[in-house]
C-alpha atoms as a PDB file:
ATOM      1  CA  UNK A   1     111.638  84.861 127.867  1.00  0.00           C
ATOM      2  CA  UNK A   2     112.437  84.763 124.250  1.00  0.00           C
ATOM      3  CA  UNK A   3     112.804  80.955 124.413  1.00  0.00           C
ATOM      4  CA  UNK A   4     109.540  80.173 125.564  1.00  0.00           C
ATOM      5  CA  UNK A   5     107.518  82.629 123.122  1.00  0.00           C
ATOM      6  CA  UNK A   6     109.660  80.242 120.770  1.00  0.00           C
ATOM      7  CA  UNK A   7     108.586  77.406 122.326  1.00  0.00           C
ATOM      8  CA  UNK A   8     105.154  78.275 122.478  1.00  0.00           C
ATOM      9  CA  UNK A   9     104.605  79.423 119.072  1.00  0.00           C
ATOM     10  CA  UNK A  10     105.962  75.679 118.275  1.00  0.00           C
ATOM     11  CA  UNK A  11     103.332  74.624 120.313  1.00  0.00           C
ATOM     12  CA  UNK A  12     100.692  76.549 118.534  1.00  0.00           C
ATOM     13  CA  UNK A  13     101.482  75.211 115.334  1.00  0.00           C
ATOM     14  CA  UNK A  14     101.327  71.620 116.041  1.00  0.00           C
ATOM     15  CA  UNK A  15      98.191  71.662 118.043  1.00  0.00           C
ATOM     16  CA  UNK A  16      96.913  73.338 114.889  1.00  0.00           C
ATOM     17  CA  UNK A  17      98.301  70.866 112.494  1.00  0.00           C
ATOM     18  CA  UNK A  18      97.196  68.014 114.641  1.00  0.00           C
ATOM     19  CA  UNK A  19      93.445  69.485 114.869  1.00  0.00           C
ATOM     20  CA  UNK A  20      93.093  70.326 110.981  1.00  0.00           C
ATOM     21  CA  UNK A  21      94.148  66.536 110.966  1.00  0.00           C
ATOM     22  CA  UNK A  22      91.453  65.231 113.410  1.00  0.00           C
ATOM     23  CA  UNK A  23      88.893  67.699 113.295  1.00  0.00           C
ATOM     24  CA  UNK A  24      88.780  69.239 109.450  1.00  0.00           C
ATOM     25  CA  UNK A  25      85.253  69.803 109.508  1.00  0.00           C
ATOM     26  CA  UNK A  26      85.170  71.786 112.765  1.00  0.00           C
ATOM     27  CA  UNK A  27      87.562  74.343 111.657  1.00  0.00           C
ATOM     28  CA  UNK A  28      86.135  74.527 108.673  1.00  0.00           C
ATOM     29  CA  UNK A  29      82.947  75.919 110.384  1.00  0.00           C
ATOM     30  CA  UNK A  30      84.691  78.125 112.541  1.00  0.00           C
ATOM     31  CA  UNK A  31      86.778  79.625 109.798  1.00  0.00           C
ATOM     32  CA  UNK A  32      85.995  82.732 108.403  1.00  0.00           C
ATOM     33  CA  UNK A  33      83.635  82.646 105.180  1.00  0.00           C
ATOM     34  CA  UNK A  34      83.969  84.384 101.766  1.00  0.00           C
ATOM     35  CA  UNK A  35      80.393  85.909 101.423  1.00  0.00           C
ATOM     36  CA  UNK A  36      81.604  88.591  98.256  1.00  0.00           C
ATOM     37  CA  UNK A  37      81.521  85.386  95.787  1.00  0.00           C
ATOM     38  CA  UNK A  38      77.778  84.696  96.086  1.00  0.00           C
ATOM     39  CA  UNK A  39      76.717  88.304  95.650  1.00  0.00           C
ATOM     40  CA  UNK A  40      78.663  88.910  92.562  1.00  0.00           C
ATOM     41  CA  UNK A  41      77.553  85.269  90.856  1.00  0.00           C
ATOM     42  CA  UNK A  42      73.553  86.927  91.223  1.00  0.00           C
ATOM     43  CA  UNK A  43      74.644  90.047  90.142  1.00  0.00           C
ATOM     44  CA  UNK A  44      75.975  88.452  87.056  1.00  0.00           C
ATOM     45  CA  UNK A  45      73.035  86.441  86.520  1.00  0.00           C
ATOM     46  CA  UNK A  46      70.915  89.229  86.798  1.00  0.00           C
ATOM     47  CA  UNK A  47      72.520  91.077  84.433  1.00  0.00           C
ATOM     48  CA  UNK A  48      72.141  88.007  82.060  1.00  0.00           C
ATOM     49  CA  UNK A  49      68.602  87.694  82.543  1.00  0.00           C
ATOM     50  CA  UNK A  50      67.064  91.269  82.946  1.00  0.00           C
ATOM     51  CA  UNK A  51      66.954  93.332  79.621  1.00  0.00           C
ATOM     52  CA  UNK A  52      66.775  96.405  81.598  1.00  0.00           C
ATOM     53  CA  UNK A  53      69.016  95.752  84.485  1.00  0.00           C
ATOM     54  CA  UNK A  54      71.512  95.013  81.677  1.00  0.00           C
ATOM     55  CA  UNK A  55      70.806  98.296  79.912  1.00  0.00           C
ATOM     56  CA  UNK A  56      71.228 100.206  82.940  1.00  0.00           C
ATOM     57  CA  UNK A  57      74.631  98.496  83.797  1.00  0.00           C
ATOM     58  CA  UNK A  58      76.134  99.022  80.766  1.00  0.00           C
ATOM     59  CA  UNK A  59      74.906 102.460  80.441  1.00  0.00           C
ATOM     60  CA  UNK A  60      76.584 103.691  83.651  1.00  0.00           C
ATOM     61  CA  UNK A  61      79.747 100.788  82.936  1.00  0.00           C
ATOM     62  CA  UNK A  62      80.022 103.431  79.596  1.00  0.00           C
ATOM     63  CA  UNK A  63      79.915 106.175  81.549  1.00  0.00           C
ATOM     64  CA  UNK A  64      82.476 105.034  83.853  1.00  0.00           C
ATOM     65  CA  UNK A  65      84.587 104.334  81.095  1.00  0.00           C
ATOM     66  CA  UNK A  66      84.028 107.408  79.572  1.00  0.00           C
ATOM     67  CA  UNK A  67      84.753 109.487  83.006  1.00  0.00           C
ATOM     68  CA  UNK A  68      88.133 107.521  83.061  1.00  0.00           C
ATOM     69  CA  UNK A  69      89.139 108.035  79.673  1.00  0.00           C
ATOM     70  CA  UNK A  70      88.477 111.469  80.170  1.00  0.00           C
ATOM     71  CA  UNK A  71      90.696 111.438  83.652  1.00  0.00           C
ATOM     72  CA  UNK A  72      93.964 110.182  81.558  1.00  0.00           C
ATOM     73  CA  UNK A  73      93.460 112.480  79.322  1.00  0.00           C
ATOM     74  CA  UNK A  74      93.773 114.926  81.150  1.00  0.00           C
ATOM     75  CA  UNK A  75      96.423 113.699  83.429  1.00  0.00           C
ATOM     76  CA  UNK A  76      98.516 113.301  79.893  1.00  0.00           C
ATOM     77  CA  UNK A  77      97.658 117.195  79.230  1.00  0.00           C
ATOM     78  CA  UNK A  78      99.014 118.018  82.407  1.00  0.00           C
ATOM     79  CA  UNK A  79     101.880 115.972  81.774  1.00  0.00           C
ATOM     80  CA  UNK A  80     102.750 117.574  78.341  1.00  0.00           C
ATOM     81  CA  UNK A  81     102.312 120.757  79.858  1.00  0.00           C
ATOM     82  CA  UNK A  82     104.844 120.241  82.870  1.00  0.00           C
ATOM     83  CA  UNK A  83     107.218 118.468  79.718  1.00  0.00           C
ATOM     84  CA  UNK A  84     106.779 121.542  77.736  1.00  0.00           C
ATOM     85  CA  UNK A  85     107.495 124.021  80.430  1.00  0.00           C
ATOM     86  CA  UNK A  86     110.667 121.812  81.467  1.00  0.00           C
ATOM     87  CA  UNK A  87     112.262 122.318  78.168  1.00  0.00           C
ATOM     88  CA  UNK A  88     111.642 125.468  78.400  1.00  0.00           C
ATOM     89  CA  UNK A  89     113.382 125.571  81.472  1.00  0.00           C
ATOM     90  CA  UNK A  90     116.328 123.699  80.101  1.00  0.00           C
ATOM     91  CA  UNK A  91     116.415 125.916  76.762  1.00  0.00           C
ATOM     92  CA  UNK A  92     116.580 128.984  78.773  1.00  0.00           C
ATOM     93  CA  UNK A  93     119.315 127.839  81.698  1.00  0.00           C
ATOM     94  CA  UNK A  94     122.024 126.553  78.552  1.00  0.00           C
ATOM     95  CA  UNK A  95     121.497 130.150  77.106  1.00  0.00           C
ATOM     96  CA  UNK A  96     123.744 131.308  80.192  1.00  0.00           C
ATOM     97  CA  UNK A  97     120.684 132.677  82.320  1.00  0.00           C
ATOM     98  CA  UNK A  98     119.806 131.668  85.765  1.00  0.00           C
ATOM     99  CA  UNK A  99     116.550 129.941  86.170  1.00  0.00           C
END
């Protein structure tokens, strides 16, 4: 059984090599398209051209920013905190006490 899934995944891979050869344009069409690209290039070019669509992005890309800065900075809080209370930890467990 395992010998002919072998076999026919051989098969499968020249009949595909041998059509991109004969027929390029015909799996190009049936190929899957990238439609994100196009959407994104007007998007930019909107933001280029319109004064206020361009105010408006930046205005919530700042807040963004802002909300993310604020994020890490409170992820480092935290993360001074749980340092903090570890030493404390440590300090406390070399004084001969159990933790």
């Amino acid at each position: 059984m395992t010998y002919v899934l072998v076999r026919l995944a051989l098969v499968a891979g020249v009949l595909q090599v041998l059509l991109r050869r004969r027929l390029p344009r015909v799996l190009r069409a049936l190929a899957p398209q990238r439609t994100g690209a196009p959407a994104l290039f007007a998007e930019l070019q909107r933001i280029e051209t319109d004064l206020a669509y361009r105010a408006r992005f930046f205005a919530g890309l700042n807040a963004a920013l802002t909300e993310r800065n604020a994020e890490r900075v409170a992820e480092l809080e935290a993360l001074r905190t749980a340092a903090q209370h570890l030493r404390s930890l440590i300090r406390s467990g070399n004084s001969g006490r159990a933790v």
